[in-house]
C-alpha atoms as a PDB file:
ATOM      1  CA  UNK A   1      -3.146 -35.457  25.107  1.00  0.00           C
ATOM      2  CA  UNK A   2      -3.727 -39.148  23.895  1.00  0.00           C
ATOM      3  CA  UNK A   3      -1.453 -38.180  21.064  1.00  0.00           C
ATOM      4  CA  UNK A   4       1.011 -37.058  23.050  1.00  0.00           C
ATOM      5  CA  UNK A   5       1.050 -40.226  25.603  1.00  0.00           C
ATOM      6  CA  UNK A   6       1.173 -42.489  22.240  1.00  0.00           C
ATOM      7  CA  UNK A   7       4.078 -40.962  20.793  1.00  0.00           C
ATOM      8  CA  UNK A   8       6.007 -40.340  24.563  1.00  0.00           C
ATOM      9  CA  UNK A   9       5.415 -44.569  24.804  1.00  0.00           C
ATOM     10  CA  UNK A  10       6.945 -44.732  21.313  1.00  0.00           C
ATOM     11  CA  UNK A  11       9.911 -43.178  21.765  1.00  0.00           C
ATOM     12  CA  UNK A  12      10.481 -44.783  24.829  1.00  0.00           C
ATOM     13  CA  UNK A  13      10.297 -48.099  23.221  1.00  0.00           C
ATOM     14  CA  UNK A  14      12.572 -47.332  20.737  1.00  0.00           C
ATOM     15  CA  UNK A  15      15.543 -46.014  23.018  1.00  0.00           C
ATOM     16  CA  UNK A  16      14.978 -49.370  24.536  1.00  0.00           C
ATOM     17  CA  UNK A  17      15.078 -51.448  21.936  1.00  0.00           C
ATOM     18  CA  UNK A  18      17.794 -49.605  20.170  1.00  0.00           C
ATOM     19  CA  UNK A  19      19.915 -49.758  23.624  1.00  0.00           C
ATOM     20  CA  UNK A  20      19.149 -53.967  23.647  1.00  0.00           C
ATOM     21  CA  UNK A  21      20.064 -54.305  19.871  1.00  0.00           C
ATOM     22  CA  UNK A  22      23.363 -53.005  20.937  1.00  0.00           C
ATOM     23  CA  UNK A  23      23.937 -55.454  23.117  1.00  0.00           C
ATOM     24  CA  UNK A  24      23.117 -58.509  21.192  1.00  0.00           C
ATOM     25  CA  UNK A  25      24.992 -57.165  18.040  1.00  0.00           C
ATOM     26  CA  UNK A  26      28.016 -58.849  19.612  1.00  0.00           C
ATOM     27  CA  UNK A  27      26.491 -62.556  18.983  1.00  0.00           C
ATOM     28  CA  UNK A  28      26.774 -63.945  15.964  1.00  0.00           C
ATOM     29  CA  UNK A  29      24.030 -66.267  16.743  1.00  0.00           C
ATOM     30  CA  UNK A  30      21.645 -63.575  17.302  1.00  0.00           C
ATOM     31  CA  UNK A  31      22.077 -61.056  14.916  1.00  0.00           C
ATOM     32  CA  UNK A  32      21.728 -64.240  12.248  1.00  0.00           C
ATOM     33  CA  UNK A  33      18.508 -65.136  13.837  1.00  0.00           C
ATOM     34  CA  UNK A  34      17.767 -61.154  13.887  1.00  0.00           C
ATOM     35  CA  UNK A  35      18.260 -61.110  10.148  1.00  0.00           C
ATOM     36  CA  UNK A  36      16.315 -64.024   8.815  1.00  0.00           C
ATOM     37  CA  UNK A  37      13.351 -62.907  10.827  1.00  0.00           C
ATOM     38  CA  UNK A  38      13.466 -59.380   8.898  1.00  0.00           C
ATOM     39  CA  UNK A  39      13.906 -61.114   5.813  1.00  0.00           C
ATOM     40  CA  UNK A  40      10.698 -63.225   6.564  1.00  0.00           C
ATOM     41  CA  UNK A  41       8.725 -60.840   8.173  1.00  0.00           C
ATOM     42  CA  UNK A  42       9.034 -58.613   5.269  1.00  0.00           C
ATOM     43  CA  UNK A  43       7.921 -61.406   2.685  1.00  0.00           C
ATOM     44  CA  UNK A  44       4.824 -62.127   4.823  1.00  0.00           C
ATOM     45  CA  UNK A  45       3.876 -57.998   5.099  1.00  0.00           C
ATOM     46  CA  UNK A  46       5.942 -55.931   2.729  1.00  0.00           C
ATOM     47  CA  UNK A  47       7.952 -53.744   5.184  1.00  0.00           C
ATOM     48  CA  UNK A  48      11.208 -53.783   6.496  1.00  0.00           C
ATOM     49  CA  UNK A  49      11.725 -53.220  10.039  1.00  0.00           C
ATOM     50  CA  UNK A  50      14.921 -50.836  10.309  1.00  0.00           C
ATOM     51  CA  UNK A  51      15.397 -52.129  13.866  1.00  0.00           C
ATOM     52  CA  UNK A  52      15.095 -55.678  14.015  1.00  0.00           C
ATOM     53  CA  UNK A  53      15.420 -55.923  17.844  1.00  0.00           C
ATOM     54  CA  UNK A  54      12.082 -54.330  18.064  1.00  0.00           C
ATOM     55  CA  UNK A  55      10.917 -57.432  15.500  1.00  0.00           C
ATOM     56  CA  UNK A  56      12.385 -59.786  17.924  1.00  0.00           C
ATOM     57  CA  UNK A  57      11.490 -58.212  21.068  1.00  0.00           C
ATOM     58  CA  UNK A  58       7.191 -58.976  19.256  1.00  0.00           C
ATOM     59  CA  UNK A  59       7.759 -62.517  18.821  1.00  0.00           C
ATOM     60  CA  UNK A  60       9.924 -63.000  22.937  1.00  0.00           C
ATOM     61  CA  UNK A  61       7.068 -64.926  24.920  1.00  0.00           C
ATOM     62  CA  UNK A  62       7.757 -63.685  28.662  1.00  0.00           C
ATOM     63  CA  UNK A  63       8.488 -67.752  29.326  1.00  0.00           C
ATOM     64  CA  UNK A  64      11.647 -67.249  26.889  1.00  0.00           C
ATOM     65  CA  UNK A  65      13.116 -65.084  29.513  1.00  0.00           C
ATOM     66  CA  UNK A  66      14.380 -67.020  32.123  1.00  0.00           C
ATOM     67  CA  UNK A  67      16.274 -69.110  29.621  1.00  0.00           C
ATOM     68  CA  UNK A  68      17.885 -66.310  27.686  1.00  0.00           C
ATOM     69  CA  UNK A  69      19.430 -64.263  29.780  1.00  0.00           C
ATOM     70  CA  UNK A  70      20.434 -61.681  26.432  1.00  0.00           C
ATOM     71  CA  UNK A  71      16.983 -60.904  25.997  1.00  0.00           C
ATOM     72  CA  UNK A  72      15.739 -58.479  28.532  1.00  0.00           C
ATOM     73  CA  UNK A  73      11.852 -57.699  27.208  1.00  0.00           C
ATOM     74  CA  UNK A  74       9.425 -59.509  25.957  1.00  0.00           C
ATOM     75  CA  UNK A  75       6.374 -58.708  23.852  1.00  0.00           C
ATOM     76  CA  UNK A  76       4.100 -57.272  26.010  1.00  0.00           C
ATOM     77  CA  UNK A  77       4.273 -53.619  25.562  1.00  0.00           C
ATOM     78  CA  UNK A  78       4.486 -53.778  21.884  1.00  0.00           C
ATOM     79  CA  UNK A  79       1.212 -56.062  22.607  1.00  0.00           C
ATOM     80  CA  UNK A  80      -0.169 -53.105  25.012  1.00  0.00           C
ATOM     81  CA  UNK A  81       0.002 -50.480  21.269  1.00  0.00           C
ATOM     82  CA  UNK A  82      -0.988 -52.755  19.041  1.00  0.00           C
ATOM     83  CA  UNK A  83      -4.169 -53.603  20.445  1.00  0.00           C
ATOM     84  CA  UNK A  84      -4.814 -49.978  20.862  1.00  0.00           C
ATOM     85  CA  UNK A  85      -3.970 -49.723  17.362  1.00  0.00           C
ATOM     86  CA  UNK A  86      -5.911 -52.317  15.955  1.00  0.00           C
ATOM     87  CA  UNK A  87      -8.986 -51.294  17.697  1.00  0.00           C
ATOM     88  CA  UNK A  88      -8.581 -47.622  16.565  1.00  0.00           C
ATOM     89  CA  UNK A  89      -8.263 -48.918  12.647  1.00  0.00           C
ATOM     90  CA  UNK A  90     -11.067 -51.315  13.147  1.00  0.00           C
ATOM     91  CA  UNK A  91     -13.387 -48.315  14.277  1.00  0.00           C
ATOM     92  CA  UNK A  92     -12.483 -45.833  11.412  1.00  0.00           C
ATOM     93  CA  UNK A  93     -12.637 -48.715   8.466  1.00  0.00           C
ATOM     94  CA  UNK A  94     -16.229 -49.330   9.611  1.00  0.00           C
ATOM     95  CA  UNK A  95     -16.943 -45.927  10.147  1.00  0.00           C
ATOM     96  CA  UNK A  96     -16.158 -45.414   6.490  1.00  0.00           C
ATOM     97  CA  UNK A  97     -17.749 -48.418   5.732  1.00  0.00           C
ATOM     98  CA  UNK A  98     -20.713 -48.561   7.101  1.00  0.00           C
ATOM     99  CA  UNK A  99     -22.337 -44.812   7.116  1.00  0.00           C
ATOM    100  CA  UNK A 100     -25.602 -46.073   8.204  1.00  0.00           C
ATOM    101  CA  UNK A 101     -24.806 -48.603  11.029  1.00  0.00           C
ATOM    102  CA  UNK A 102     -25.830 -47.976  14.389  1.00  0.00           C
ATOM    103  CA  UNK A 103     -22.873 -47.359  17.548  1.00  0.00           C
ATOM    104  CA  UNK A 104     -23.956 -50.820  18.515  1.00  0.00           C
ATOM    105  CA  UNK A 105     -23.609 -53.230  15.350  1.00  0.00           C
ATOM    106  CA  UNK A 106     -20.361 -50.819  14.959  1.00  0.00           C
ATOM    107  CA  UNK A 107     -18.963 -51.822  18.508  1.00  0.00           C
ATOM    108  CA  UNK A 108     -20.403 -56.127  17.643  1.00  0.00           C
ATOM    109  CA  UNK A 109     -18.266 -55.891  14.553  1.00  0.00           C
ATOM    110  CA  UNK A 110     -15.206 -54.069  15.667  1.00  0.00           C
ATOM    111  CA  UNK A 111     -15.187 -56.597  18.623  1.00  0.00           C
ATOM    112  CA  UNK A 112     -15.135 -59.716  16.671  1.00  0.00           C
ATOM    113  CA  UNK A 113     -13.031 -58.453  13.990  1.00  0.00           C
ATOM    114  CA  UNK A 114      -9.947 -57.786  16.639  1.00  0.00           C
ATOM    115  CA  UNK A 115     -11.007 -60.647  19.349  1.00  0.00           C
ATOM    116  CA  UNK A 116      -8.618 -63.687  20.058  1.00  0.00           C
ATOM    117  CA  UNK A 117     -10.043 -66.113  17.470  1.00  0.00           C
ATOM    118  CA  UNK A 118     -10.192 -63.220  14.457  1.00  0.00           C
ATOM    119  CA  UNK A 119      -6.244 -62.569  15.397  1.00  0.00           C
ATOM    120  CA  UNK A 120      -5.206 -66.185  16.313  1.00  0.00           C
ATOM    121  CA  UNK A 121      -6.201 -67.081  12.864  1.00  0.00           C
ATOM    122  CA  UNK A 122      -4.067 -64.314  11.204  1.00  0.00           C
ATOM    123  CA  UNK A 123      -1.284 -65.369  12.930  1.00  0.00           C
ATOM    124  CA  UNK A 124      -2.088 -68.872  11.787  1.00  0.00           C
ATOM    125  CA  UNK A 125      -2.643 -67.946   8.144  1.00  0.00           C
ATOM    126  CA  UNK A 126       0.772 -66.371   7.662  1.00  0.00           C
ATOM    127  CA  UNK A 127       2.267 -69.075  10.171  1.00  0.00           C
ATOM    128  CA  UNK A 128       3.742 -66.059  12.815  1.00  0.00           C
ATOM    129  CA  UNK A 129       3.840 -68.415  15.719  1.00  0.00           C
ATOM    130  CA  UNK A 130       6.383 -70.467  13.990  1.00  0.00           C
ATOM    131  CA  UNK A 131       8.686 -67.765  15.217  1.00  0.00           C
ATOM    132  CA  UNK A 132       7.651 -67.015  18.362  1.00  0.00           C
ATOM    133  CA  UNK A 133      10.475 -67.879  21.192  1.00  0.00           C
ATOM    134  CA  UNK A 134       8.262 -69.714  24.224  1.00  0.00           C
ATOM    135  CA  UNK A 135       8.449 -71.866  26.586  1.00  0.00           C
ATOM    136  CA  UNK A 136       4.952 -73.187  27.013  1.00  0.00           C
ATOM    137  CA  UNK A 137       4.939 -76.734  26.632  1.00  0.00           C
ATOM    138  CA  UNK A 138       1.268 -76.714  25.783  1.00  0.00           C
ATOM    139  CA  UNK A 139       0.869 -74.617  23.092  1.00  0.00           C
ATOM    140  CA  UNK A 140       1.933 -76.841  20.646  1.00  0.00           C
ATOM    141  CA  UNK A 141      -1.264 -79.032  21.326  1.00  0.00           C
ATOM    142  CA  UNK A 142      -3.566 -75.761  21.696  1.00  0.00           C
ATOM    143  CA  UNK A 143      -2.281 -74.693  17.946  1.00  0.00           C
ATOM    144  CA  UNK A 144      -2.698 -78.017  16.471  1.00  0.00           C
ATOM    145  CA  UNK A 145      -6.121 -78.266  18.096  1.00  0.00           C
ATOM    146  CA  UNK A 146      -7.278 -74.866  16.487  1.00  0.00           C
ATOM    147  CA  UNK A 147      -5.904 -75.684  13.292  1.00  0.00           C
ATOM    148  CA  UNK A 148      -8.238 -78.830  13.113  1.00  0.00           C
ATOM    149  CA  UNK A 149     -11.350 -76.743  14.721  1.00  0.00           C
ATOM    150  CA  UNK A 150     -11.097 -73.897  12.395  1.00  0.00           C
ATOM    151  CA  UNK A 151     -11.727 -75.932   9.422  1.00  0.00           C
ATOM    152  CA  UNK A 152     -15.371 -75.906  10.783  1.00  0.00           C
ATOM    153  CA  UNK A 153     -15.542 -72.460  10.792  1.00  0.00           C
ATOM    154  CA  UNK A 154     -14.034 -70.943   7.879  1.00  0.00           C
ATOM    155  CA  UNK A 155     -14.607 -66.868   9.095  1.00  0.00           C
ATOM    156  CA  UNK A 156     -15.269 -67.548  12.511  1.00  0.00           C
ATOM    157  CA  UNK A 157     -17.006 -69.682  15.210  1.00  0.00           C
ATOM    158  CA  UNK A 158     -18.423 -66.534  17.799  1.00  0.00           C
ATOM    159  CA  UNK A 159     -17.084 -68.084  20.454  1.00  0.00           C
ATOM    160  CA  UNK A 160     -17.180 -71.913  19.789  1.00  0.00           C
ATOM    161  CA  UNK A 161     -13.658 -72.590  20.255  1.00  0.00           C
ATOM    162  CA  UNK A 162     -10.482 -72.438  22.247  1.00  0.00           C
ATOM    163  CA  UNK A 163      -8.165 -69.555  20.201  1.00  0.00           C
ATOM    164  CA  UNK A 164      -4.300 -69.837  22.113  1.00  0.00           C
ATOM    165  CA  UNK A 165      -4.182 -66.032  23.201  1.00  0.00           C
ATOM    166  CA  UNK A 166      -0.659 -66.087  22.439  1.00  0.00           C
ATOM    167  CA  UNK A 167      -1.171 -66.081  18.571  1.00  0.00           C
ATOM    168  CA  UNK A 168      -3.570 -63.451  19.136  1.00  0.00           C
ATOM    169  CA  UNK A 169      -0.697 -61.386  21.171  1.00  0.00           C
ATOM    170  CA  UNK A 170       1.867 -61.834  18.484  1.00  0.00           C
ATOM    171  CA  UNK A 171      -0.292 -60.139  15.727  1.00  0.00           C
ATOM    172  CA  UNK A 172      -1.041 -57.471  18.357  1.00  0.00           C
ATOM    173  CA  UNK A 173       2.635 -56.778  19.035  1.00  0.00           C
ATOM    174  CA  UNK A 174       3.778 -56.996  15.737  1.00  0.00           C
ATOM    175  CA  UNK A 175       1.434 -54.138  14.228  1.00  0.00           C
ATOM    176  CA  UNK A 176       2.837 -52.614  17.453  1.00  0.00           C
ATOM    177  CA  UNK A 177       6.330 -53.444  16.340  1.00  0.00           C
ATOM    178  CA  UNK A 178       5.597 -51.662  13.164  1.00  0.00           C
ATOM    179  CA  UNK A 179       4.350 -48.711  14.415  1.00  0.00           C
ATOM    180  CA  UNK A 180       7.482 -48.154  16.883  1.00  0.00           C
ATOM    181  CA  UNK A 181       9.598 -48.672  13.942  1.00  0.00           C
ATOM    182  CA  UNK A 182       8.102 -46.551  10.922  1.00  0.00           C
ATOM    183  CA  UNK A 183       7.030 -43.903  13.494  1.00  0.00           C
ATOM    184  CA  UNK A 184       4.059 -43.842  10.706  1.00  0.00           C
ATOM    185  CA  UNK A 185      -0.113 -44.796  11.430  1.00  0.00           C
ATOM    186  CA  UNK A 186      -0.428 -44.649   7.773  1.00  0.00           C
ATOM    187  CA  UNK A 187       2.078 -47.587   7.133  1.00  0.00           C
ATOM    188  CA  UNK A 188       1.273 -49.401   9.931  1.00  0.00           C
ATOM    189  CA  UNK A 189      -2.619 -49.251   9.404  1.00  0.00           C
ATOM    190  CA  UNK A 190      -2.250 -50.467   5.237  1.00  0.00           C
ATOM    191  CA  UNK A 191      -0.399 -53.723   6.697  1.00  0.00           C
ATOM    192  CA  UNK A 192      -2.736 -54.170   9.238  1.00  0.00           C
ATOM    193  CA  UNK A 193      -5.937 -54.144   6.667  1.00  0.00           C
ATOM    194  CA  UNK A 194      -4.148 -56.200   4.827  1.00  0.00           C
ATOM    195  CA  UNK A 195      -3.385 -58.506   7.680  1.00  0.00           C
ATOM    196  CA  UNK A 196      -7.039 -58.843   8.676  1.00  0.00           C
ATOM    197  CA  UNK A 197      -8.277 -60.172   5.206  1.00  0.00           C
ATOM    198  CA  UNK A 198     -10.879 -61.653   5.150  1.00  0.00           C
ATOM    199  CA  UNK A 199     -12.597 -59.441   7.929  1.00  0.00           C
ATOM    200  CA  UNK A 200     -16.151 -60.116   9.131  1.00  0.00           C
ATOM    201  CA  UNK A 201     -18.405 -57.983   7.598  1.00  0.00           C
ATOM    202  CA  UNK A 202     -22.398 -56.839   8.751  1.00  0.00           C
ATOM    203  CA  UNK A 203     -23.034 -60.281   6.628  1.00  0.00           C
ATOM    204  CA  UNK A 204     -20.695 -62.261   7.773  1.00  0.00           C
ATOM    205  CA  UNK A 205     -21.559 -60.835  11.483  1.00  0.00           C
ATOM    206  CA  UNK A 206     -22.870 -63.752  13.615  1.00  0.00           C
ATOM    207  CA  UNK A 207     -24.663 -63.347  17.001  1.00  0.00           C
ATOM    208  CA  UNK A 208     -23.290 -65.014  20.066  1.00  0.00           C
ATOM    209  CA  UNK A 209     -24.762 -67.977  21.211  1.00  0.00           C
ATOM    210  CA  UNK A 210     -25.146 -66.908  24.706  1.00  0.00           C
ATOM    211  CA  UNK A 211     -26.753 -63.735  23.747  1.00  0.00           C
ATOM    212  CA  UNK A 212     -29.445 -65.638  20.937  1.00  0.00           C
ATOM    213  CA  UNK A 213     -30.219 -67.815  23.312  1.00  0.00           C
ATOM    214  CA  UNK A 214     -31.386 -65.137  26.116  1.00  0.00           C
ATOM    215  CA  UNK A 215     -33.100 -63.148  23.272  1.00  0.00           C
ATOM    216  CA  UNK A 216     -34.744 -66.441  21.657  1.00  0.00           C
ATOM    217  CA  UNK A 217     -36.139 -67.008  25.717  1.00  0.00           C
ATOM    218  CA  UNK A 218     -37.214 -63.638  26.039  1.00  0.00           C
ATOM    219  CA  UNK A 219     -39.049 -63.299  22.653  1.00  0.00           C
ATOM    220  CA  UNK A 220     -40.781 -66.544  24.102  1.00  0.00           C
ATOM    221  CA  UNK A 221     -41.649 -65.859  27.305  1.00  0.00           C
ATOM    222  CA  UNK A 222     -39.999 -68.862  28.585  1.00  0.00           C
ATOM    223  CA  UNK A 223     -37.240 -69.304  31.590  1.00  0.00           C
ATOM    224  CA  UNK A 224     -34.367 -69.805  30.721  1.00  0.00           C
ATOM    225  CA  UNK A 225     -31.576 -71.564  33.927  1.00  0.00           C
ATOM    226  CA  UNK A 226     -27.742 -72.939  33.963  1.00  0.00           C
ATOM    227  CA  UNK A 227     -26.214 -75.811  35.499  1.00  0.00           C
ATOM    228  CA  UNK A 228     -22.708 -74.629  36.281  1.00  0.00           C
ATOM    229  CA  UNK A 229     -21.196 -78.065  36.687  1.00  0.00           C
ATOM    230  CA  UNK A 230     -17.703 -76.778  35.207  1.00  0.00           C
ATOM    231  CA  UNK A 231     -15.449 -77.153  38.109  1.00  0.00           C
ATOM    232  CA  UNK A 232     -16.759 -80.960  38.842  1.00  0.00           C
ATOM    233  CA  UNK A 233     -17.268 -82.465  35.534  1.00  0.00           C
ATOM    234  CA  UNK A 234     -15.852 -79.284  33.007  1.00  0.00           C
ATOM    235  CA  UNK A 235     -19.771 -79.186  31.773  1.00  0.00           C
ATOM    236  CA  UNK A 236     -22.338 -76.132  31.726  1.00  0.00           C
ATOM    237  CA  UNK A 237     -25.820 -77.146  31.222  1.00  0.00           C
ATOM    238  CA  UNK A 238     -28.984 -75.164  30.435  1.00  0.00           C
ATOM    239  CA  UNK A 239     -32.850 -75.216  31.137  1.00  0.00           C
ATOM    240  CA  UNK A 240     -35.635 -73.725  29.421  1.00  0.00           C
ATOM    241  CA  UNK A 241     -39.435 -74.392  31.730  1.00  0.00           C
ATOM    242  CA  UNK A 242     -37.675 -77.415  33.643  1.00  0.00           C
ATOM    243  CA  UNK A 243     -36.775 -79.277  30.541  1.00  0.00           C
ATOM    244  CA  UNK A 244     -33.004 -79.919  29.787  1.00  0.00           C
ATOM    245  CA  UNK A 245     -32.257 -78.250  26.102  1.00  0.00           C
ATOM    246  CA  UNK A 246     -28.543 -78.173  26.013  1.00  0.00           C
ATOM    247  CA  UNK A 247     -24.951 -79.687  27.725  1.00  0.00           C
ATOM    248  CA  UNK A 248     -21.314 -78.872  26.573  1.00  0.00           C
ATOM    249  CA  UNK A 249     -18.183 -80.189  27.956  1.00  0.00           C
ATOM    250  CA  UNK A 250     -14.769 -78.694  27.723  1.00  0.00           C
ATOM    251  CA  UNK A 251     -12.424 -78.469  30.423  1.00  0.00           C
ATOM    252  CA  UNK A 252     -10.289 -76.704  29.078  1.00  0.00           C
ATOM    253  CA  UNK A 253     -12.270 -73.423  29.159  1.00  0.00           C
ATOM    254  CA  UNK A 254     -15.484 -72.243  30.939  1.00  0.00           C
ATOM    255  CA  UNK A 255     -16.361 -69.959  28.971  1.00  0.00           C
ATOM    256  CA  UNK A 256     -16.258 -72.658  25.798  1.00  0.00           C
ATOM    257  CA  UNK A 257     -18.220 -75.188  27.573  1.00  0.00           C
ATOM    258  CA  UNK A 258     -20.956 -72.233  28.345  1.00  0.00           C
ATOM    259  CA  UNK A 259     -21.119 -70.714  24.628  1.00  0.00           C
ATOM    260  CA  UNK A 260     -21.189 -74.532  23.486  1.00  0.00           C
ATOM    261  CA  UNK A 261     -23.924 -75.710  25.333  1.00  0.00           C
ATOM    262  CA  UNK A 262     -25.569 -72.524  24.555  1.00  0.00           C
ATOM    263  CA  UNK A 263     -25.217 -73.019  20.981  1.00  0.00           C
ATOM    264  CA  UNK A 264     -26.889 -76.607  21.320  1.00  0.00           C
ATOM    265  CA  UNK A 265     -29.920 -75.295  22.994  1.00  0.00           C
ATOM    266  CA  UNK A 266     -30.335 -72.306  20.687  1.00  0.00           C
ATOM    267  CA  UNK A 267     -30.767 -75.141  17.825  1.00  0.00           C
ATOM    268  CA  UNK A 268     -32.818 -77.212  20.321  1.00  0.00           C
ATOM    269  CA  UNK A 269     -35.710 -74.954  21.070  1.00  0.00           C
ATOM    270  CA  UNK A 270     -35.789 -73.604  17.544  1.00  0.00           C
ATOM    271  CA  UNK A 271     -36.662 -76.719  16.424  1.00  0.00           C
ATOM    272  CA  UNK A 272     -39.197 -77.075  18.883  1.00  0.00           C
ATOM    273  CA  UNK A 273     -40.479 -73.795  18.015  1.00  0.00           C
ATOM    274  CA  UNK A 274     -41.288 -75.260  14.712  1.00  0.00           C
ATOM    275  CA  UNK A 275     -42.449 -78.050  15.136  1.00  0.00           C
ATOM    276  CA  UNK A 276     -45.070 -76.955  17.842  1.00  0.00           C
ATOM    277  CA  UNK A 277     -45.903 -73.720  15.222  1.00  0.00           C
ATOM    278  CA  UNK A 278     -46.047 -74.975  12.166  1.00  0.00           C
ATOM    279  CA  UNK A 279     -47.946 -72.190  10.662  1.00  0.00           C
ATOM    280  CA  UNK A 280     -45.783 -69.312  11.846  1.00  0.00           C
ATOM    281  CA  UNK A 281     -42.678 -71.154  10.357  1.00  0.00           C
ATOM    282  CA  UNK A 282     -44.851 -71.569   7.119  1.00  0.00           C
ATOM    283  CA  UNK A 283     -46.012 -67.457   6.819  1.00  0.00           C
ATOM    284  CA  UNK A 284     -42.770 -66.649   7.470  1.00  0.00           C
ATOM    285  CA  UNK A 285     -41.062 -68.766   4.631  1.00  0.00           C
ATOM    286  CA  UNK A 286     -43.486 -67.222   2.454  1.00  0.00           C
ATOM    287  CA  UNK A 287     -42.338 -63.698   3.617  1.00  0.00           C
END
């Protein structure tokens, strides 16, 4: 039945498309624009899209719209299938992978390999949203922003910074984009692994601040309270026994400031930890 839904949504997006390419054929403008995006698009992931309005209906922001009035649909839908489709070959490759892993470490690692950051830096590797039509006056800023922050964090920062979503939708709808157009998982699924390179591996696999921090207060015995001063002052604040252990501030993003300030008191009582057990830290060095 899934099946059947997938491949009823396919076809449906390609009568679309195929009616809108139609209409734009007519501009010269367009179809030039239509061409050199193919041409690009295929030296960035080896395939050829046969019907390049479906290429430039994945990289149409919904902002675009308003100002051309030729362009009917933006990337959303193809966004809707690829993210199914990314999360179904992220499942199987670990699957494969990883025959002895249990359901959860499978679900952790499929999660970060296919959340915002993980895509907004694929898009930013192979430079995608320098041909994404927008109209978001910000994102500029947000882009150059996570370029600086990523250098940080060469694999990935588990929730440390601000990832634009919209370079994480334009990977999505272009491995949707691909599947609409070679009708084929196969094809679609050796670009994507591709695409992903270098993915985040059991290794490479990084718990989230928020979460080490509750499991670091737990283990202890100690309690653990937030300050949610985010709306006043864009800072989140925590508390472990009374005694202030960590403050973030970032207004662009709750959920930044709170996985910052998190991270700070993570590193914060660990080092009080140590220094207040000194012979636990010592045994288990020696272990």
């Amino acid at each position: 039945m899934e099946d059947l839904r997938l491949e009823n949504h396919r076809n449906n997006l390609v009568d679309k498309a195929s009616e809108n390419h139609g209409e734009e054929d007519e501009t010269g403008d367009k179809q030039s624009w239509d061409d050199n995006l193919v041409d690009k698009i295929k030296d960035i992931i080896g395939y050829e899209f046969k019907n390049p309005n479906l290429l430039q209906q994945a990289f149409t922001h919904y902002s675009y719209l308003d100002q051309d009035k030729t362009s009917t649909t933006s990337y959303e839908r193809l966004e809707y299938i690829g993210d199914s489709i990314l999360s179904f070959f992220m499942a199987e490759e670990h699957f494969r992978l990883y025959p002895d892993l249990p359901p959860g470490q499978l679900t952790k690692l499929r999660a970060a390999n296919v959340d915002t950051e993980k895509l907004a830096r694929v898009a930013f590797k192979y430079k995608l949203h320098t041909f994404l039509r927008h109209k978001k006056p910000l994102l500029a800023g947000q882009i150059k922003e996570f370029e600086e922050a990523i250098l940080n964090y060469p694999i990935h920062s588990s929730g440390l910074l601000n990832a634009p979503k919209a370079l994480a939708d334009i990977v999505e709808s272009l491995v949707g984009a691909i599947y609409i157009d070679s009708n084929s998982m196969e094809t679609t699924c050796k670009i994507v692994k591709n695409l992903l390179q270098p993915m985040i591996t059991p290794s490479t696999l990084h718990t989230h601040p928020v979460t080490l921090l509750y499991e670091i207060c737990q283990k202890n015995k100690v309690k653990l309270e937030s300050r949610d001063l985010w709306k006043e002052t864009g800072e989140v604040e925590f508390m472990v026994d009374g005694e202030f252990v960590g403050r973030a501030k970032y207004r662009a993003k709750r959920v930044v400031a709170n996985n910052r300030a998190a991270y700070e008191a993570c590193h914060k009582i660990i080092r009080k930890l140590k220094l207040e057990n000194p012979e636990d830290n010592e045994s288990g060095s020696q272990q």
